[in-house]
C-alpha atoms as a PDB file:
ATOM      1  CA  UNK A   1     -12.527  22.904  47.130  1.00  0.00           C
ATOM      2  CA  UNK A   2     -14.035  22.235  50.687  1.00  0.00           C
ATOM      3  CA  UNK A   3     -15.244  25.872  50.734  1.00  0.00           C
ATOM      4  CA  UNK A   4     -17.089  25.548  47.326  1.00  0.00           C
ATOM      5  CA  UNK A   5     -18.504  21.742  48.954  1.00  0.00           C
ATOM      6  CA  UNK A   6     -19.775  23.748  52.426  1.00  0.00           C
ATOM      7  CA  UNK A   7     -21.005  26.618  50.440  1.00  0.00           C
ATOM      8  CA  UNK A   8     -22.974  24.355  48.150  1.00  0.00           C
ATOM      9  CA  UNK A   9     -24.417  22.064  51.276  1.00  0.00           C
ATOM     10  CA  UNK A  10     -25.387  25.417  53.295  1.00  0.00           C
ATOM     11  CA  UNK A  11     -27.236  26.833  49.926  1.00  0.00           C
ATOM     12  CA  UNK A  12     -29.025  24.116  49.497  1.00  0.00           C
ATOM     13  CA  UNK A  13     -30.340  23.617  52.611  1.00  0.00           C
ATOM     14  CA  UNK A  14     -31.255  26.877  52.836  1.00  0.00           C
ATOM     15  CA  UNK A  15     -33.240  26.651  49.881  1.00  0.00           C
ATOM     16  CA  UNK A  16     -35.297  23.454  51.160  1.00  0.00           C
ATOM     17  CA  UNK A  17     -36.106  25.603  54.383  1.00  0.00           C
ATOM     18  CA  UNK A  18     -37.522  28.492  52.063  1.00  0.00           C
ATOM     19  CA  UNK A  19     -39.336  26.067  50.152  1.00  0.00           C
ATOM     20  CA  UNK A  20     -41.113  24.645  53.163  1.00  0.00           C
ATOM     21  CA  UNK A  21     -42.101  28.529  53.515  1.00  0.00           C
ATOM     22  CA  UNK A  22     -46.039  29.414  52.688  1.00  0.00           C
ATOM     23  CA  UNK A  23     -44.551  32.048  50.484  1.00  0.00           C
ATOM     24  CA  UNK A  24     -41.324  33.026  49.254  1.00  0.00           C
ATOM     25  CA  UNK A  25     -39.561  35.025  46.229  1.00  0.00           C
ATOM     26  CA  UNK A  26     -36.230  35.673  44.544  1.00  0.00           C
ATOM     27  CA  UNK A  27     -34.557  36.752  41.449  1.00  0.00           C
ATOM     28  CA  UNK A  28     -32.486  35.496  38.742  1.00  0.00           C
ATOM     29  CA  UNK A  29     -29.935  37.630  36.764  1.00  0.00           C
ATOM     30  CA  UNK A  30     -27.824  38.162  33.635  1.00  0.00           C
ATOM     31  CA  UNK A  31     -25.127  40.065  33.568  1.00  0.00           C
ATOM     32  CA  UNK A  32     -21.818  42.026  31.813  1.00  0.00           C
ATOM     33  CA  UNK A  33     -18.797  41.761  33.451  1.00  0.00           C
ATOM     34  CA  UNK A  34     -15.434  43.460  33.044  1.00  0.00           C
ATOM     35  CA  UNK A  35     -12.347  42.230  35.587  1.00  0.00           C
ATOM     36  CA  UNK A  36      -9.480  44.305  36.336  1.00  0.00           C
ATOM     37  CA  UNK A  37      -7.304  41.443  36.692  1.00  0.00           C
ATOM     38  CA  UNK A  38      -3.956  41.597  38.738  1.00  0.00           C
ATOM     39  CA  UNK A  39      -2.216  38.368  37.119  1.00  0.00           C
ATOM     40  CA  UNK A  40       0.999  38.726  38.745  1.00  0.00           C
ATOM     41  CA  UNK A  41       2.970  39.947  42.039  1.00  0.00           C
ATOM     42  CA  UNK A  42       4.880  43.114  42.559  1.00  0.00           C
ATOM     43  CA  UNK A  43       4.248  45.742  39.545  1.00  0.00           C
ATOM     44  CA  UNK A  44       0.224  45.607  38.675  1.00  0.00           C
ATOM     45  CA  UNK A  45       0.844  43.545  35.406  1.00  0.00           C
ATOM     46  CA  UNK A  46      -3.129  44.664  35.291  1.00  0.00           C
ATOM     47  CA  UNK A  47      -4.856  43.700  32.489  1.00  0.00           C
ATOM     48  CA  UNK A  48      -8.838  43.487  32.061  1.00  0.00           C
ATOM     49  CA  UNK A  49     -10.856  40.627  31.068  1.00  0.00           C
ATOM     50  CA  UNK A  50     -14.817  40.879  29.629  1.00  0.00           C
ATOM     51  CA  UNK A  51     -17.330  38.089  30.180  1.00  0.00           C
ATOM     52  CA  UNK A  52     -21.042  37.930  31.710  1.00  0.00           C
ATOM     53  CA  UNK A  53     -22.262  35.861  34.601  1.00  0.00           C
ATOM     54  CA  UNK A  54     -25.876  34.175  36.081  1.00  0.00           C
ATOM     55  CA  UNK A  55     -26.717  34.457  38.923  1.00  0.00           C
ATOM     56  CA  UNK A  56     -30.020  33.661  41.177  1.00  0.00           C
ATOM     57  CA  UNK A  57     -31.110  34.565  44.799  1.00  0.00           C
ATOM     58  CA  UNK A  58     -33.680  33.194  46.822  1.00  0.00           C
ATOM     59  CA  UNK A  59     -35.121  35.175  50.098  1.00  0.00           C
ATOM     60  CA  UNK A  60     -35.060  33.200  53.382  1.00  0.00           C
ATOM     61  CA  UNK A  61     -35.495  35.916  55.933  1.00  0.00           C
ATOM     62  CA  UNK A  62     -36.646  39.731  55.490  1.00  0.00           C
ATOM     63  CA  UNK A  63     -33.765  41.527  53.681  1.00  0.00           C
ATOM     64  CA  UNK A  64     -31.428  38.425  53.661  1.00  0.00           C
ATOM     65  CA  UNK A  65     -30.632  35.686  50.702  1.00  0.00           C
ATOM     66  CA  UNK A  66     -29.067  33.240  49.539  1.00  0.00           C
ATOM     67  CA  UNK A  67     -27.204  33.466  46.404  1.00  0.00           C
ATOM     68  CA  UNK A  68     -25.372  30.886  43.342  1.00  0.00           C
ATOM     69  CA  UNK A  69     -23.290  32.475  40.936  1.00  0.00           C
ATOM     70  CA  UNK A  70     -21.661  31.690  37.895  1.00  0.00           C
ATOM     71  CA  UNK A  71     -19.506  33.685  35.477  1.00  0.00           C
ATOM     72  CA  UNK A  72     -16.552  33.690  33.194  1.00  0.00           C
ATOM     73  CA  UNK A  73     -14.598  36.389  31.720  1.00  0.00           C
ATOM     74  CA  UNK A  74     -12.056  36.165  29.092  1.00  0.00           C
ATOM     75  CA  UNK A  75      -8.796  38.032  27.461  1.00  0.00           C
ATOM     76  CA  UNK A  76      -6.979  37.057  24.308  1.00  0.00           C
ATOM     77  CA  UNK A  77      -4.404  38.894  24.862  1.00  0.00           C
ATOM     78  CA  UNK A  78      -3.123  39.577  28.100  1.00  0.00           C
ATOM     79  CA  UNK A  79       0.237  40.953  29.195  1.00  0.00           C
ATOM     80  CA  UNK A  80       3.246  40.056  29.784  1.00  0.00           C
ATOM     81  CA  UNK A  81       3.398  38.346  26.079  1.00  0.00           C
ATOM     82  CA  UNK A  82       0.062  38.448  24.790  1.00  0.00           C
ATOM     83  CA  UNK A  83      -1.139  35.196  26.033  1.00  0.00           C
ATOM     84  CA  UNK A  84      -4.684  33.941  26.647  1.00  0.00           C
ATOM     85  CA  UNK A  85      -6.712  34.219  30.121  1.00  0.00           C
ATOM     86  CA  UNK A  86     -10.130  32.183  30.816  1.00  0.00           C
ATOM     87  CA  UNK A  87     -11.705  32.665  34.292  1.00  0.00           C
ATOM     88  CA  UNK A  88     -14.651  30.712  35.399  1.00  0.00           C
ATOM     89  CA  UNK A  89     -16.022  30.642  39.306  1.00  0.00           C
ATOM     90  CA  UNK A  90     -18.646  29.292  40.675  1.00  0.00           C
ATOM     91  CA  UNK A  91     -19.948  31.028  44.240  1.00  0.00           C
ATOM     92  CA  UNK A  92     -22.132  31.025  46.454  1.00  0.00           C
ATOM     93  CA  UNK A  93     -23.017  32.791  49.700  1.00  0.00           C
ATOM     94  CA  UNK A  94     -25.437  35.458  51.000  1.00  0.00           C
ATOM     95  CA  UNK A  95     -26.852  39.141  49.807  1.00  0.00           C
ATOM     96  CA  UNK A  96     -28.692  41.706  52.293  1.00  0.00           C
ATOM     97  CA  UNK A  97     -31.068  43.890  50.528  1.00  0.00           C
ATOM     98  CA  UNK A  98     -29.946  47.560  52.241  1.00  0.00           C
ATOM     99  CA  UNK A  99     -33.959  49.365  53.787  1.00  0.00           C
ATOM    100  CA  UNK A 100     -34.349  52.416  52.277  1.00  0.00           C
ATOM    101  CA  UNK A 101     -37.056  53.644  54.398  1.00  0.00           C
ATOM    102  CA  UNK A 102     -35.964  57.622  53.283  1.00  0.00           C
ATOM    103  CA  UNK A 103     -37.627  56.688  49.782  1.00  0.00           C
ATOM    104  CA  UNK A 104     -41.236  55.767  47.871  1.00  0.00           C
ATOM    105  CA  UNK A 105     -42.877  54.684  44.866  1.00  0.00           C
ATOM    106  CA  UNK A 106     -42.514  51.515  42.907  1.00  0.00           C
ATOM    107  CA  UNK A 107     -39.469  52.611  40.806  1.00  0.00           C
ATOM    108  CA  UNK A 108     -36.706  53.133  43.904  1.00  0.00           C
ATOM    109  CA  UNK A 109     -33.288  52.063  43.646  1.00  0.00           C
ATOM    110  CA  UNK A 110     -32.651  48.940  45.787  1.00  0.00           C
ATOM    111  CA  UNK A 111     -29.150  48.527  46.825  1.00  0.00           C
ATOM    112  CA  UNK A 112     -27.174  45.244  48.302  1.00  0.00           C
ATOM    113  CA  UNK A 113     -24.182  43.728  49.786  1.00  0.00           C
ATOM    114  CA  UNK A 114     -22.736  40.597  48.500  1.00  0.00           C
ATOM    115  CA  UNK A 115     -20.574  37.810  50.359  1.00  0.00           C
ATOM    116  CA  UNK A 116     -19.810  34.990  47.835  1.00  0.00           C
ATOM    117  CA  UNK A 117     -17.398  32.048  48.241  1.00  0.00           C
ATOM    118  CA  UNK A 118     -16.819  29.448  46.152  1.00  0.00           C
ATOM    119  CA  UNK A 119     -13.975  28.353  43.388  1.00  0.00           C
ATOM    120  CA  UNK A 120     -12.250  29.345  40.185  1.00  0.00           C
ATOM    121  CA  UNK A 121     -10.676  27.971  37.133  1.00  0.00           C
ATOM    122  CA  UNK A 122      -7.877  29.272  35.287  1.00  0.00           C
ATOM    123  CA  UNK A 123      -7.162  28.540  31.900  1.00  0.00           C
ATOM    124  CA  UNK A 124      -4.353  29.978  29.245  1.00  0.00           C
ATOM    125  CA  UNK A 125      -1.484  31.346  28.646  1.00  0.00           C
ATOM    126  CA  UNK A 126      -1.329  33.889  31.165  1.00  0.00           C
ATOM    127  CA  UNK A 127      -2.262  31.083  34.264  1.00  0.00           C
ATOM    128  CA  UNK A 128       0.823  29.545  33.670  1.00  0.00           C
ATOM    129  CA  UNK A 129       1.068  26.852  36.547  1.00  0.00           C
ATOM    130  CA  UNK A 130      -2.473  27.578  37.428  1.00  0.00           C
ATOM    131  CA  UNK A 131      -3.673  26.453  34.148  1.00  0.00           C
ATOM    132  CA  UNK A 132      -6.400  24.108  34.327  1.00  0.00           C
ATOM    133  CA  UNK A 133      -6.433  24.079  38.202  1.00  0.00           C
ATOM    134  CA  UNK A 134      -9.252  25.206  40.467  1.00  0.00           C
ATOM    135  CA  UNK A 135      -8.807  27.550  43.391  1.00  0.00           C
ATOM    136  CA  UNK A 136     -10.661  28.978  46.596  1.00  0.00           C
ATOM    137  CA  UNK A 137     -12.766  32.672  44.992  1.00  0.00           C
ATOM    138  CA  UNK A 138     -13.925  35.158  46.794  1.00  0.00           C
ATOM    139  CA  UNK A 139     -16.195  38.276  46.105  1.00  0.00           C
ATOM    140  CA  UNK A 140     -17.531  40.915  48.242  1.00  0.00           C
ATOM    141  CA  UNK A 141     -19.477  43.734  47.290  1.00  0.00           C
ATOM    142  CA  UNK A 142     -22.617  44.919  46.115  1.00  0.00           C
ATOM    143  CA  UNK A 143     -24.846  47.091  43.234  1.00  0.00           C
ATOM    144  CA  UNK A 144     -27.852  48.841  42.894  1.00  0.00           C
ATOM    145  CA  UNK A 145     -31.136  47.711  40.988  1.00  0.00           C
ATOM    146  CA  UNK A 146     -33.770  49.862  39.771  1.00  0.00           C
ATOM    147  CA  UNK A 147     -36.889  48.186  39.273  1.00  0.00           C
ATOM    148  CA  UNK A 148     -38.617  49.095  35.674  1.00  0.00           C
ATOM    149  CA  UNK A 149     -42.172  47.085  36.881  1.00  0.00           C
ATOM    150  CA  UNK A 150     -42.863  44.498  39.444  1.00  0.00           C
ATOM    151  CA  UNK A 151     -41.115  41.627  37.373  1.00  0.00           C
ATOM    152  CA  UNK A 152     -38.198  43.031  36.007  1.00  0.00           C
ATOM    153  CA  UNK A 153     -35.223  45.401  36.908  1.00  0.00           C
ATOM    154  CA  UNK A 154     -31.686  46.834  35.545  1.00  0.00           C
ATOM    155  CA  UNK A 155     -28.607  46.188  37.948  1.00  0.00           C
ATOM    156  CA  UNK A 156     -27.157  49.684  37.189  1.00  0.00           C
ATOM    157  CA  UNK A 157     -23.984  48.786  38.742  1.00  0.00           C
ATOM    158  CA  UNK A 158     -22.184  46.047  40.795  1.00  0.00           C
ATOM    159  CA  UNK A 159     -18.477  46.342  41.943  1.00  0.00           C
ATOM    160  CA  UNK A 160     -16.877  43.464  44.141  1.00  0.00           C
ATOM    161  CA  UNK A 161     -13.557  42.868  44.860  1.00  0.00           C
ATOM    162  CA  UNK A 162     -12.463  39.462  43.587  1.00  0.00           C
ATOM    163  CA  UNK A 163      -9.874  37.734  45.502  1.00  0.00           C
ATOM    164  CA  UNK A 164      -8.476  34.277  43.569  1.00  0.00           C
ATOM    165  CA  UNK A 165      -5.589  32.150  44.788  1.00  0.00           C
ATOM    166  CA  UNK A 166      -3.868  30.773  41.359  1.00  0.00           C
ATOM    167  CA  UNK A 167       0.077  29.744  41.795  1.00  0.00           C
ATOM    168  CA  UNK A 168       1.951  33.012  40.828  1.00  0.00           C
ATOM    169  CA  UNK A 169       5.521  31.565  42.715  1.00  0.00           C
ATOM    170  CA  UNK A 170       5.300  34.828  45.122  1.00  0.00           C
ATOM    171  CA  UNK A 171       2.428  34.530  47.210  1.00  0.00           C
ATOM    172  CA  UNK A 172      -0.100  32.889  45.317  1.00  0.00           C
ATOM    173  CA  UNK A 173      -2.994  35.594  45.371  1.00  0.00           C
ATOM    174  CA  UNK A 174      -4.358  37.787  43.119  1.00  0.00           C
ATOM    175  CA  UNK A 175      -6.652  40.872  43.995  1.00  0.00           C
ATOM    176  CA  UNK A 176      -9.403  41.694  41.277  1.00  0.00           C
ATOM    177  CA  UNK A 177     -11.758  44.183  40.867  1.00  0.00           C
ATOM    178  CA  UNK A 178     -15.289  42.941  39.060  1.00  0.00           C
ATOM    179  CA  UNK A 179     -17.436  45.844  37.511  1.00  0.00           C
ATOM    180  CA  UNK A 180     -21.015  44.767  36.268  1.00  0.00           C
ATOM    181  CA  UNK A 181     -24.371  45.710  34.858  1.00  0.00           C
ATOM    182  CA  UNK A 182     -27.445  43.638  33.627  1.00  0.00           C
ATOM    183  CA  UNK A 183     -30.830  42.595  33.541  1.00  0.00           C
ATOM    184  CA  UNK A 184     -32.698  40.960  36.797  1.00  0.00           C
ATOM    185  CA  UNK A 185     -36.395  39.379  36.900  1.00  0.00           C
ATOM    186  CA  UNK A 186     -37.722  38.888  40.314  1.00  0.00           C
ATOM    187  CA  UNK A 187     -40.227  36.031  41.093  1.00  0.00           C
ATOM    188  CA  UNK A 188     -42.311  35.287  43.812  1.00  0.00           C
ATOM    189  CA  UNK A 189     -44.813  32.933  45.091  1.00  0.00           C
ATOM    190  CA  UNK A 190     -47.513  32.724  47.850  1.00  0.00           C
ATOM    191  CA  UNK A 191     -49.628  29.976  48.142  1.00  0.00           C
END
């Protein structure tokens, strides 16, 4: 919970320095989600889970921004006996916009890397003694957005790995793999 606290101070006070900026832009985001969940230790016990997530970034320094992100996926059915699965995190950390100075025109791809940190909440069946608690997240990563005009753009693909920390009894981790795609309008303003 102190990471999710520290993440929140340093976001926003990195959004009152950008304000105090002459100009300054950003982007907000809707997207699907599916999770390939890992519930328990030692065999996979895999399972995925399908849900969306918002997110919004706000540019501080040349490529670099800061990011919030919410999202929750859900399975009604997970293994080992069918039970329920709700996952909600909230994050927050920093994206780098990767130069592509090899490629033109208004319509290039514009990949990222992703460092989020925050907390989760586990809820269900299948979270057992996590159920109802809130653990330290983590997801790092990145996607690719194609702009389709100078407002909007389609996140083609994101893929982070997605680290929780729910009580399993073993070692109280669980390694997750978060595969997205969605819709992303970009705002800006310059006084």
């Amino acid at each position: 919970m102190r990471s999710f606290l520290l993440s929140t101070i340093l976001l926003l006070a990195g959004a009152s320095a950008a304000v105090a900026q002459d100009s300054y832009n950003g982007d907000a985001a809707a997207a699907y989600h599916w999770v390939r969940a890992n519930a328990g230790p030692g065999e996979c016990g895999c399972f995925g889970m399908n849900g969306g997530g918002l997110s919004g970034s706000w540019n501080f320094h040349g490529p670099w921004s800061l990011v919030a992100d919410i999202s929750a996926e859900h399975n009604g059915s997970a293994p080992p006996a069918g039970n329920s699965l709700t996952l909600v995190s909230y994050l927050a950390g920093a994206r780098y916009k990767i130069p592509q100075p090899w490629l033109d025109g208004n319509h290039k791809p514009q990949p990222f890397a992703q460092i989020l940190i925050g907390a989760a909440h586990a809820g269900g069946g299948v979270a057992g003694v996590a159920d109802g608690s809130y653990e330290f997240a983590t997801r790092i990563g990145g996607g690719i957005d194609v702009p389709v005009n100078s407002h909007f753009a389609v996140r083609v693909i994101q893929i982070d790995y997605y680290l929780t920390t729910f009580a399993n009894s073993i070692n109280d981790h669980q390694n997750n793999l978060l595969v997205g795609a969605g819709i992303v309008y970009h705002w800006s303003r310059k006084k």
